[in-house]
PDB file of N, CA and C in Angstrom:
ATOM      1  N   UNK A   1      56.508 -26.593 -14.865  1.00  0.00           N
ATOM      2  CA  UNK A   1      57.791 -26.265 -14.325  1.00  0.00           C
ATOM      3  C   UNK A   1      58.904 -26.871 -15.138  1.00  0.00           C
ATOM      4  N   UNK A   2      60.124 -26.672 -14.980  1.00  0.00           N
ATOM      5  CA  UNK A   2      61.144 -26.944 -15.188  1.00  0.00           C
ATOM      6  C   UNK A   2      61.874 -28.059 -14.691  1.00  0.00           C
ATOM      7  N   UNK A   3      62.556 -29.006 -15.169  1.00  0.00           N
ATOM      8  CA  UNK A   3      63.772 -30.094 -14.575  1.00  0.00           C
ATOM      9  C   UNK A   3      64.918 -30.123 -15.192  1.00  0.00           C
ATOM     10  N   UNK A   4      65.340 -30.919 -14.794  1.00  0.00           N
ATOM     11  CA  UNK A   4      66.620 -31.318 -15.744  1.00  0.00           C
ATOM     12  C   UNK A   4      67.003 -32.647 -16.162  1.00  0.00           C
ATOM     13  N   UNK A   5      66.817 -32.871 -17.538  1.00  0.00           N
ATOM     14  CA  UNK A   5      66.744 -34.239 -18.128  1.00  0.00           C
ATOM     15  C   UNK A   5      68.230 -34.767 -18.449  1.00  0.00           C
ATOM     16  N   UNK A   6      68.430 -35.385 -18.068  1.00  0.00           N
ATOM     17  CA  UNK A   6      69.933 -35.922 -18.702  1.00  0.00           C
ATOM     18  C   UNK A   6      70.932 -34.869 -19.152  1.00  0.00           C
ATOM     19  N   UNK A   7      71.105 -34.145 -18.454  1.00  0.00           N
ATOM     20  CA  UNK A   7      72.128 -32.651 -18.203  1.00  0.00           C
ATOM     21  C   UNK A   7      71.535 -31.592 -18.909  1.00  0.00           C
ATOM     22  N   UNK A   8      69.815 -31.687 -19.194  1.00  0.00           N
ATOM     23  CA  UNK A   8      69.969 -30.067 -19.789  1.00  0.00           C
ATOM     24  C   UNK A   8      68.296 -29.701 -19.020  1.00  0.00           C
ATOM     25  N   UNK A   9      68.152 -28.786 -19.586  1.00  0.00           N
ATOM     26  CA  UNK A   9      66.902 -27.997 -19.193  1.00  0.00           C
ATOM     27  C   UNK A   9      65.712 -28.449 -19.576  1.00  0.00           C
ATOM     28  N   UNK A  10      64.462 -29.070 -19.030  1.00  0.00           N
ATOM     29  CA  UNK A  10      63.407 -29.557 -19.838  1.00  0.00           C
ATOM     30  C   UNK A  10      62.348 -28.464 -19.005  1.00  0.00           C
ATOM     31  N   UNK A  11      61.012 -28.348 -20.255  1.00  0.00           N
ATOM     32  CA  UNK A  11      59.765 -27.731 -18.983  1.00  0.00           C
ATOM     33  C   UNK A  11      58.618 -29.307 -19.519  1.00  0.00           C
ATOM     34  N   UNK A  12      57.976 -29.526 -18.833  1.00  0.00           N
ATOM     35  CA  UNK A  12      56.921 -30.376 -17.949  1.00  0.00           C
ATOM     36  C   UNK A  12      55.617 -29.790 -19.060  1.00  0.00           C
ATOM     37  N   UNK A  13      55.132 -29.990 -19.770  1.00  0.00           N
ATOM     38  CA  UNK A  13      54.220 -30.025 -21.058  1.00  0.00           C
ATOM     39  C   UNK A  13      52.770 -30.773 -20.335  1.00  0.00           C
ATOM     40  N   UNK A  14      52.978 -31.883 -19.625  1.00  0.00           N
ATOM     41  CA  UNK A  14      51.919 -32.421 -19.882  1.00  0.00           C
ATOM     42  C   UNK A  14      52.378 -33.840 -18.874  1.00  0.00           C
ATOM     43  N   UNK A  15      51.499 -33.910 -17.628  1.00  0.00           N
ATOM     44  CA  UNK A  15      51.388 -35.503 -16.396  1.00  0.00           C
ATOM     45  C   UNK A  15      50.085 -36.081 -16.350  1.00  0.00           C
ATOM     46  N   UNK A  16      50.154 -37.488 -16.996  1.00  0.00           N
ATOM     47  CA  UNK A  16      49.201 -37.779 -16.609  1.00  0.00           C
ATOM     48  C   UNK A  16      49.236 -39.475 -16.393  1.00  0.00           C
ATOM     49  N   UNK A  17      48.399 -39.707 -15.124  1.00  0.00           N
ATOM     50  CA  UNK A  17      49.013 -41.086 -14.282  1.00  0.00           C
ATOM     51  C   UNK A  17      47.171 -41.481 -14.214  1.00  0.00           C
ATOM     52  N   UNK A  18      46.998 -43.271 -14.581  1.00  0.00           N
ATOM     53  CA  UNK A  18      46.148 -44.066 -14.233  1.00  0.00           C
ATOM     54  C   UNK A  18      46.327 -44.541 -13.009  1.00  0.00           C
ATOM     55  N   UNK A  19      45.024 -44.628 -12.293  1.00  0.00           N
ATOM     56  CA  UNK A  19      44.752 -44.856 -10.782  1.00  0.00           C
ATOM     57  C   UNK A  19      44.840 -46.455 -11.044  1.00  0.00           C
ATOM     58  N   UNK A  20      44.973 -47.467  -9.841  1.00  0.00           N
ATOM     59  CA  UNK A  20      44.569 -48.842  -9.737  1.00  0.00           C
ATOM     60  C   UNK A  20      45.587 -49.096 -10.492  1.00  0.00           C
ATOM     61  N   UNK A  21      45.066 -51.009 -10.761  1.00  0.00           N
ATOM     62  CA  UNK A  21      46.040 -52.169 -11.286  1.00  0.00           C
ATOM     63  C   UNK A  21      45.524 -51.340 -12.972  1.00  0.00           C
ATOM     64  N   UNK A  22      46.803 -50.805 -13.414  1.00  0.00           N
ATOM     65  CA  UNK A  22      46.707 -50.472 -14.958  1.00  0.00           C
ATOM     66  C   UNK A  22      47.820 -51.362 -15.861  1.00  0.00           C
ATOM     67  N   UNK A  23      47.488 -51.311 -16.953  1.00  0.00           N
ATOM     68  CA  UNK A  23      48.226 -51.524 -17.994  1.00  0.00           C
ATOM     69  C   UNK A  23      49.856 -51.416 -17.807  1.00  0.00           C
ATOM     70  N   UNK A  24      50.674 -51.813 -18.612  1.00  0.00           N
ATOM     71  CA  UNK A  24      52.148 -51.209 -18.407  1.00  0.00           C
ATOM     72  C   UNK A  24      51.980 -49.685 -18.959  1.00  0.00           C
ATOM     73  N   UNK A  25      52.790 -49.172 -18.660  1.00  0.00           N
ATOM     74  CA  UNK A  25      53.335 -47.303 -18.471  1.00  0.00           C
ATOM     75  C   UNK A  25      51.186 -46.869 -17.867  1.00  0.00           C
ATOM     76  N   UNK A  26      51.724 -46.918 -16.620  1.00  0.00           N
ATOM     77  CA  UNK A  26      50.944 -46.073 -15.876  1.00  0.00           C
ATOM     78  C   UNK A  26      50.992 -45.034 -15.631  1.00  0.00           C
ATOM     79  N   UNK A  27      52.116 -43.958 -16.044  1.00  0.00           N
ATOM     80  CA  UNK A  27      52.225 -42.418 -16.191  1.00  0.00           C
ATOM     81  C   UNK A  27      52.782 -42.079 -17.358  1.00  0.00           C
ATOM     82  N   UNK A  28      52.439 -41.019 -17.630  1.00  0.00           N
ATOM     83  CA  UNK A  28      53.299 -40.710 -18.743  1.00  0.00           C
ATOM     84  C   UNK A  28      53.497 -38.394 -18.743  1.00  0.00           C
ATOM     85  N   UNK A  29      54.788 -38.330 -18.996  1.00  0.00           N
ATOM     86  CA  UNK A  29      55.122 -37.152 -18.842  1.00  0.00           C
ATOM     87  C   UNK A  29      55.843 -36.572 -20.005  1.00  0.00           C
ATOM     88  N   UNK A  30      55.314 -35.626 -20.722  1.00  0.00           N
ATOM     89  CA  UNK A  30      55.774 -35.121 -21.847  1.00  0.00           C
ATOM     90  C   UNK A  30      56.699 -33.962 -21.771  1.00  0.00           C
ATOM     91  N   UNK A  31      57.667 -33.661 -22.525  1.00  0.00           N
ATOM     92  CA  UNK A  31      58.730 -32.871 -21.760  1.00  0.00           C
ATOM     93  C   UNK A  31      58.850 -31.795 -22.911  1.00  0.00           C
ATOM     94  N   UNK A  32      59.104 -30.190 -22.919  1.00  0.00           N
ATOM     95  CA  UNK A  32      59.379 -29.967 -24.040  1.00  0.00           C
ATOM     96  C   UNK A  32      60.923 -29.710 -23.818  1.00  0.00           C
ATOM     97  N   UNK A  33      61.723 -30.121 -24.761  1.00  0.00           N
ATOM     98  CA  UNK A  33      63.371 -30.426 -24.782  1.00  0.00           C
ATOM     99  C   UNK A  33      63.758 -29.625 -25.174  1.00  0.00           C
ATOM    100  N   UNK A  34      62.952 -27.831 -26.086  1.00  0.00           N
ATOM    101  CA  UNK A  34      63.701 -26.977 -26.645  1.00  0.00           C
ATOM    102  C   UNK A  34      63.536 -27.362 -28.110  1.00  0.00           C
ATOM    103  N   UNK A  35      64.303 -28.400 -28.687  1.00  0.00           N
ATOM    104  CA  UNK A  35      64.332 -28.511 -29.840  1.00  0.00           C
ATOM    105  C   UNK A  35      63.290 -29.635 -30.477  1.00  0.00           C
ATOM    106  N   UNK A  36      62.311 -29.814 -29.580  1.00  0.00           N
ATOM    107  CA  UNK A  36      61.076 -31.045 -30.168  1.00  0.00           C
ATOM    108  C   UNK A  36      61.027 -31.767 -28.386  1.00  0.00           C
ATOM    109  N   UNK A  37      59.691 -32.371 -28.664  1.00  0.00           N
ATOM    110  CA  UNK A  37      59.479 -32.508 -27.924  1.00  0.00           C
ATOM    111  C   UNK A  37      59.523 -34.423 -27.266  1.00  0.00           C
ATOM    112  N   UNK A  38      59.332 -34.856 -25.810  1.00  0.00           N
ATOM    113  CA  UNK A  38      59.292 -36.232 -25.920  1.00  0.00           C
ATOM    114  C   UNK A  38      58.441 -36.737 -24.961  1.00  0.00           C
ATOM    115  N   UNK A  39      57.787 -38.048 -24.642  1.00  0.00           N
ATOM    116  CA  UNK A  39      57.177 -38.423 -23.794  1.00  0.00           C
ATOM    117  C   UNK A  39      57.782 -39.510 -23.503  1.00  0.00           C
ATOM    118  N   UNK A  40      57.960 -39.595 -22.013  1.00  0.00           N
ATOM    119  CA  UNK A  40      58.496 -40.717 -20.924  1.00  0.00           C
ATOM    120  C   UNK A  40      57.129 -41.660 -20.479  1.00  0.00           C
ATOM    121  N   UNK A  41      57.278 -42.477 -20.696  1.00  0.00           N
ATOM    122  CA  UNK A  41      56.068 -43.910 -20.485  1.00  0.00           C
ATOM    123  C   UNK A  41      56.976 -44.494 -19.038  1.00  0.00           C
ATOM    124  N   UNK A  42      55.676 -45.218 -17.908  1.00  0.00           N
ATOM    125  CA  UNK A  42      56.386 -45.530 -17.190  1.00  0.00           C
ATOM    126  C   UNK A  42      55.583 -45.348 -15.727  1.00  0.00           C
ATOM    127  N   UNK A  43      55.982 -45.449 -14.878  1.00  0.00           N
ATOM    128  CA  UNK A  43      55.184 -45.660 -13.966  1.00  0.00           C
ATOM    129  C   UNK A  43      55.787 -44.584 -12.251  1.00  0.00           C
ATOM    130  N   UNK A  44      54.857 -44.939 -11.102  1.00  0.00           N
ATOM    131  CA  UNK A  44      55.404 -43.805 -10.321  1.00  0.00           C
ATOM    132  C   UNK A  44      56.078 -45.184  -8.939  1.00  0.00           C
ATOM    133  N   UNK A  45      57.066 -45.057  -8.630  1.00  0.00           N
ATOM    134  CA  UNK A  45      57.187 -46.114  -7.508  1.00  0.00           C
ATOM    135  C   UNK A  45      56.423 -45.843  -6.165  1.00  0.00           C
ATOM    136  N   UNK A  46      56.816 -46.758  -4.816  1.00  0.00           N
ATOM    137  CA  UNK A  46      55.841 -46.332  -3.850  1.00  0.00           C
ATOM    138  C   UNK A  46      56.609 -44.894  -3.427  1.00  0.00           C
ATOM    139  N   UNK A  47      58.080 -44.885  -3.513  1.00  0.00           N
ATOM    140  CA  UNK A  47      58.437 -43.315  -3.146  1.00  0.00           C
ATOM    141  C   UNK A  47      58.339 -42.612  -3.521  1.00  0.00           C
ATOM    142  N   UNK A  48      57.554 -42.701  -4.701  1.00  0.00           N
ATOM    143  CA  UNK A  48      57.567 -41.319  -5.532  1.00  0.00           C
ATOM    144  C   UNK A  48      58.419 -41.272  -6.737  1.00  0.00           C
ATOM    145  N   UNK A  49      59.444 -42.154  -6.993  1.00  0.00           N
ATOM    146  CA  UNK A  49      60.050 -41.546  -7.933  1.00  0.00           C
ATOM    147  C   UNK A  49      59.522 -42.360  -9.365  1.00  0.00           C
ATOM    148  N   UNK A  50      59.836 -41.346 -10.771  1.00  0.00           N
ATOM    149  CA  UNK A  50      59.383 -42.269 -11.590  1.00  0.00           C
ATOM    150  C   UNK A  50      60.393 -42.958 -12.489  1.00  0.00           C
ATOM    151  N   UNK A  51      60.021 -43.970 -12.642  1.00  0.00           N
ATOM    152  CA  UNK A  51      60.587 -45.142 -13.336  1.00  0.00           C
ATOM    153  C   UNK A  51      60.402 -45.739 -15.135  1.00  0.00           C
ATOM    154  N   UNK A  52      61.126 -45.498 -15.487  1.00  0.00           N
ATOM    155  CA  UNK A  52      60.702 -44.610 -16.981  1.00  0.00           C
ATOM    156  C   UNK A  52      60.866 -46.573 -17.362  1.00  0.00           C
ATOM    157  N   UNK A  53      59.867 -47.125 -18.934  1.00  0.00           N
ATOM    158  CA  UNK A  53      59.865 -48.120 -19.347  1.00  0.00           C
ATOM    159  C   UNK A  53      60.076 -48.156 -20.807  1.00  0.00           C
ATOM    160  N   UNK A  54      59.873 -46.673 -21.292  1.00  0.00           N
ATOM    161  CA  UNK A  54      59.384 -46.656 -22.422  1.00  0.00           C
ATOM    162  C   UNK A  54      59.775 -44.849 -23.107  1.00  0.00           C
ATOM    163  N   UNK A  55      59.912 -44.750 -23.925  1.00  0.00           N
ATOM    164  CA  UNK A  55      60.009 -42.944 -24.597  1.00  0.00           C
ATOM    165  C   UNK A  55      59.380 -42.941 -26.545  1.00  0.00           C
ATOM    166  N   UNK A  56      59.104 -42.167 -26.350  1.00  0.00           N
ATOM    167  CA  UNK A  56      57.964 -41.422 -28.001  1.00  0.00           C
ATOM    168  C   UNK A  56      58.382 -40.303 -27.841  1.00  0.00           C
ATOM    169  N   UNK A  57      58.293 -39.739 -29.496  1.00  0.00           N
ATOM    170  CA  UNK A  57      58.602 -38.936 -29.900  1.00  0.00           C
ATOM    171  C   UNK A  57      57.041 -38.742 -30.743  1.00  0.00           C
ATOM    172  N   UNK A  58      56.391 -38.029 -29.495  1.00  0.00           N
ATOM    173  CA  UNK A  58      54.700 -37.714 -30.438  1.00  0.00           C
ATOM    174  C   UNK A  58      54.877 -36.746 -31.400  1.00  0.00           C
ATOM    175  N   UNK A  59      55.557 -35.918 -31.056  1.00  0.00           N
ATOM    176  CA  UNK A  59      55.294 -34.480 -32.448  1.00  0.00           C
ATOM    177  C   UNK A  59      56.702 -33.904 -32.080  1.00  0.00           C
ATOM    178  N   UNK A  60      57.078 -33.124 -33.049  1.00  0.00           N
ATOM    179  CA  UNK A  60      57.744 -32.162 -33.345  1.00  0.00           C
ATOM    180  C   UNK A  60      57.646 -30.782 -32.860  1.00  0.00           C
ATOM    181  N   UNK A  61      58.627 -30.090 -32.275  1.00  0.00           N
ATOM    182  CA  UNK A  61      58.440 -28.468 -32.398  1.00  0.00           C
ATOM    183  C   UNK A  61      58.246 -27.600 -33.060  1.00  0.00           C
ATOM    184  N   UNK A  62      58.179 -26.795 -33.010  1.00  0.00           N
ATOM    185  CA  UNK A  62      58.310 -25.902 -34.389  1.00  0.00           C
ATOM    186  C   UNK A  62      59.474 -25.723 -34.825  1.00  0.00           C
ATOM    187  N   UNK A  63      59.193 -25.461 -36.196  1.00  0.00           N
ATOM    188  CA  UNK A  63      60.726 -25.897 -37.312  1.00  0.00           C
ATOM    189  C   UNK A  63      61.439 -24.450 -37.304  1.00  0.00           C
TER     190      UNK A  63
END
């Protein structure tokens, strides 16, 4: 699906969250931004929302 990242349009590439006492960035969500892509490191709170610690730039879009 779709969100909206810091005023623009992102789609949702890729969620994936460690169960239990993990490491730091216990989720991580890859976004494609349109012009390349990014991943948010970071974790989920007890309400649900996520709490970003960390961002990568794994790959590139197409040129």
């Amino acid at each position: 699906g779709s969100i909206d990242f810091e005023g623009r349009k992102a789609r949702v590439v890729h969620l994936s969250q460690k169960s239990g006492i993990a490491p730091p960035h216990s989720a991580r969500i890859e976004l494609d931004l349109g012009d390349g892509y990014l991943a948010l490191l970071g974790y989920f709170s007890r309400d649900g929302e996520f709490m970003e610690e960390g961002r990568e730039r794994p790959f590139q879009g197409p040129a």
